[in-house]
Protein backbone atom coordinates (compact mmCIF):
# COMPACT_ATOMS: atom_id res chain seq x y z
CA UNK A 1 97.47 38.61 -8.97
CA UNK A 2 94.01 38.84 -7.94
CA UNK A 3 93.75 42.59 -7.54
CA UNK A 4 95.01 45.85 -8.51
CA UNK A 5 95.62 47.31 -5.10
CA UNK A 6 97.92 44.05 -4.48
CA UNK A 7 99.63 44.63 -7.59
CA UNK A 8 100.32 48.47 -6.59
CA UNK A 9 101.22 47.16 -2.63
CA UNK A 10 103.78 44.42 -4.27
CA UNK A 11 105.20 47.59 -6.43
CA UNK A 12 105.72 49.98 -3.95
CA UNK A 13 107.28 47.31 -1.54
CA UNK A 14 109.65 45.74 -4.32
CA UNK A 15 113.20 46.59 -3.46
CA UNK A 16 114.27 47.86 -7.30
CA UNK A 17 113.44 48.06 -10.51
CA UNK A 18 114.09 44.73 -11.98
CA UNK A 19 111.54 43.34 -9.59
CA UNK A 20 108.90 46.02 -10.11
CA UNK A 21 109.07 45.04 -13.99
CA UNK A 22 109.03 41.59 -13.39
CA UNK A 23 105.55 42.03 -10.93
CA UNK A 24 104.15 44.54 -13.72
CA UNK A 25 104.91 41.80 -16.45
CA UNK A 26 103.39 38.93 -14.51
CA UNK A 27 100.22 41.06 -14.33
CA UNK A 28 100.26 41.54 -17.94
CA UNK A 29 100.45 37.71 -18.49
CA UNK A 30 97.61 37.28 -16.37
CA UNK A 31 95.57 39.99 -18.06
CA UNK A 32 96.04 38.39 -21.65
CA UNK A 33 95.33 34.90 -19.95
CA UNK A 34 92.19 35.96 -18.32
CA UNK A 35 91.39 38.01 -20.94
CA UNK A 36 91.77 37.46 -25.28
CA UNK A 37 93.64 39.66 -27.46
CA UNK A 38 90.94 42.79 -29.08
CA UNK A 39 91.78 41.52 -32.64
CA UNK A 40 90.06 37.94 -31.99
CA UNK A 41 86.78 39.60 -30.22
CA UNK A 42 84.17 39.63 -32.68
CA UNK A 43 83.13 43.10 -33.72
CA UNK A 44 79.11 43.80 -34.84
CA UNK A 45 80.51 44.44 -38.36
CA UNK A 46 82.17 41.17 -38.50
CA UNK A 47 79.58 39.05 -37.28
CA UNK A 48 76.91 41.13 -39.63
CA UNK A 49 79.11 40.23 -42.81
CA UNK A 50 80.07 36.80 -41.52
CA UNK A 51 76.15 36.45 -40.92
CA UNK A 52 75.68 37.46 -44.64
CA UNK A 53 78.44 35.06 -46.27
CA UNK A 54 76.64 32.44 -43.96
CA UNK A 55 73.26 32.74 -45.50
CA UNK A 56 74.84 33.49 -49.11
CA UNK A 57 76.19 30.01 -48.61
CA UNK A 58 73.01 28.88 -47.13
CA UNK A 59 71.05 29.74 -50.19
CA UNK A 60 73.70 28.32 -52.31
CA UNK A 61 73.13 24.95 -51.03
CA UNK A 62 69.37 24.98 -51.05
CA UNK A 63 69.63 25.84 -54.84
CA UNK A 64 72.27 22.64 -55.07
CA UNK A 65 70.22 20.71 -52.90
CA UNK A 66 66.79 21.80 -54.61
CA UNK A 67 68.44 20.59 -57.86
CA UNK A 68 69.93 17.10 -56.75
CA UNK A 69 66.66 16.45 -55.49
CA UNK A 70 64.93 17.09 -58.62
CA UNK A 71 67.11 15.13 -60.86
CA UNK A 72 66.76 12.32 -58.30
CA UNK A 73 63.31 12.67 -58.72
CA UNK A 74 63.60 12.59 -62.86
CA UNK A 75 65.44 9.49 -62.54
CA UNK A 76 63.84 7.58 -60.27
CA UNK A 77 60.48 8.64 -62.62
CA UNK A 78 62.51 7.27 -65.77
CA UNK A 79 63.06 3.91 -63.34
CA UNK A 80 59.66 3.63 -62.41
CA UNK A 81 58.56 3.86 -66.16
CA UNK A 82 60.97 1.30 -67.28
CA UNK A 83 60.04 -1.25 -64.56
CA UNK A 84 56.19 -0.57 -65.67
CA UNK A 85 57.47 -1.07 -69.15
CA UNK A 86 59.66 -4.53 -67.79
CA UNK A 87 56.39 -5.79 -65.95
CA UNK A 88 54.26 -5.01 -68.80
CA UNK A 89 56.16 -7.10 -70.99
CA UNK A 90 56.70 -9.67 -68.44
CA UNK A 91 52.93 -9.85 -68.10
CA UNK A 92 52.03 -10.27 -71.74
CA UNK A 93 55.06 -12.60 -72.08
CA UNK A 94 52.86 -14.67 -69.14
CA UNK A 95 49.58 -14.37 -70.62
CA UNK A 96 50.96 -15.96 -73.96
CA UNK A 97 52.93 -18.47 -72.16
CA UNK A 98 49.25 -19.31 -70.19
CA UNK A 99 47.50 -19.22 -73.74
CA UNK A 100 49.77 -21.85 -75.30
CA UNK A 101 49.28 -23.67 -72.49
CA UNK A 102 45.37 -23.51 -72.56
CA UNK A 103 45.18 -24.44 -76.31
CA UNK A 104 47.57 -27.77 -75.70
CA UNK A 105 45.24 -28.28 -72.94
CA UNK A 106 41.98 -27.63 -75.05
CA UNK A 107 43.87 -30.12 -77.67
CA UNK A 108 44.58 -32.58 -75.54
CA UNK A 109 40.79 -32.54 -74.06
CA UNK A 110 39.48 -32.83 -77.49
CA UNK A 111 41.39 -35.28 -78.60
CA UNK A 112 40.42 -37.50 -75.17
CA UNK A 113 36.84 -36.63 -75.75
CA UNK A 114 36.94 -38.28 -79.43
CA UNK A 115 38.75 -41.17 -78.26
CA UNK A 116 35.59 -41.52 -75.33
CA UNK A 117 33.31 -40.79 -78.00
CA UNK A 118 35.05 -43.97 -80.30
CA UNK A 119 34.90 -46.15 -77.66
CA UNK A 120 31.02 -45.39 -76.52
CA UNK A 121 30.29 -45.81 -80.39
CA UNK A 122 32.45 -48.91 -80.56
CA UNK A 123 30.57 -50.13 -77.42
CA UNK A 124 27.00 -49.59 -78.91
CA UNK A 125 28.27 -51.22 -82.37
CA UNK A 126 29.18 -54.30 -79.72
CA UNK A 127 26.35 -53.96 -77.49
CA UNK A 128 24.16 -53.95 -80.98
CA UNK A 129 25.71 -56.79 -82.28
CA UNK A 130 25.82 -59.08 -79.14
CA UNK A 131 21.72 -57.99 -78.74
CA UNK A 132 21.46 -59.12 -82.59
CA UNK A 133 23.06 -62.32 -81.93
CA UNK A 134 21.87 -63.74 -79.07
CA UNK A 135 18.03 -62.31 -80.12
CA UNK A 136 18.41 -63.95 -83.51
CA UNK A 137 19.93 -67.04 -82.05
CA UNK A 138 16.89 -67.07 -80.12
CA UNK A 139 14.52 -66.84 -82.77
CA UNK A 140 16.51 -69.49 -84.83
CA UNK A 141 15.43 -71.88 -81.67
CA UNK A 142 11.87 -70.60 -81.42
CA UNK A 143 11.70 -71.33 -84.89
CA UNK A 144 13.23 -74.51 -84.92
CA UNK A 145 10.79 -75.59 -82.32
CA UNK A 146 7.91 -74.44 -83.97
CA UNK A 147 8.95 -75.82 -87.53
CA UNK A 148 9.95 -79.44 -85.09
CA UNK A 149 6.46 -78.87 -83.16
CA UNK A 150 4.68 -78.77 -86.75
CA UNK A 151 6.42 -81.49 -88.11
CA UNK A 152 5.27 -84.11 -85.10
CA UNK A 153 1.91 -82.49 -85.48
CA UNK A 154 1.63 -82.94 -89.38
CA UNK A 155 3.74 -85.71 -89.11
């Protein structure tokens, strides 16, 4: 049916009544189709209070959300602390890992040094003693050449 004044033509032509109720139905069907039922349109009452329970709900959440985020923010500050805490340690546990270290190295250095040191004192004892010897067997000749030189002249 697309019009009222087709609706009242097919009525007033139909031959009886069965027909007329049958037209007057069909228009009915095609009235709810085109159109919903009053109790599902939204009134300005029940889209006020619906409007209401909305931003009750709203609020509701920002107060959950407001708290998760806080204790998320409380324990991520306790895990930040700890891992300051962790590194801290692991940073001392470095520097006296790094100190033993330097003191076997200082050790090791000192004890190389004394061992140079022995062997440039050993060296001088040996340089000393090879000087001694070959100047005093030196002197033994001059002097036996002088003493042989006074005997031929004395002689």
């Amino acid at each position: 049916m697309t019009s009222v004044i087709e609706l009242y033509e097919q009525l007033s032509s139909a031959p009886d009544d069965k027909t007329r109720a049958r037209l007057i139905a069909e228009a009915f069907e095609q009235m709810e189709q085109r159109y919903p039922e009053v109790t599902d349109l939204a009134t300005g009452a029940a889209l006020r209070e619906t409007e209401l329970r909305l931003q009750k709900e709203i609020e509701q959440l920002r107060g959950e959300v407001k708290k998760d985020i806080e204790q998320l923010r409380g324990d991520m500050q306790k895990d930040i602390e700890q891992l300051r805490g962790d590194m801290q340690k692991d940073i001392e546990q470095l520097r006296g890992d790094v100190q033993k270290d330097i003191e076997k190295l200082r050790g090791e250095v000192k004890k190389d040094v004394a061992e140079v040191r022995g062997d440039i004192a050993q060296s001088k004892i040996e340089t000393i003693k090879w000087t001694v010897a070959w100047t005093g067997g030196l002197l033994l000749a001059q002097a036996t050449l002088i003493l042989g030189g006074l005997r031929y002249l004395l002689g």
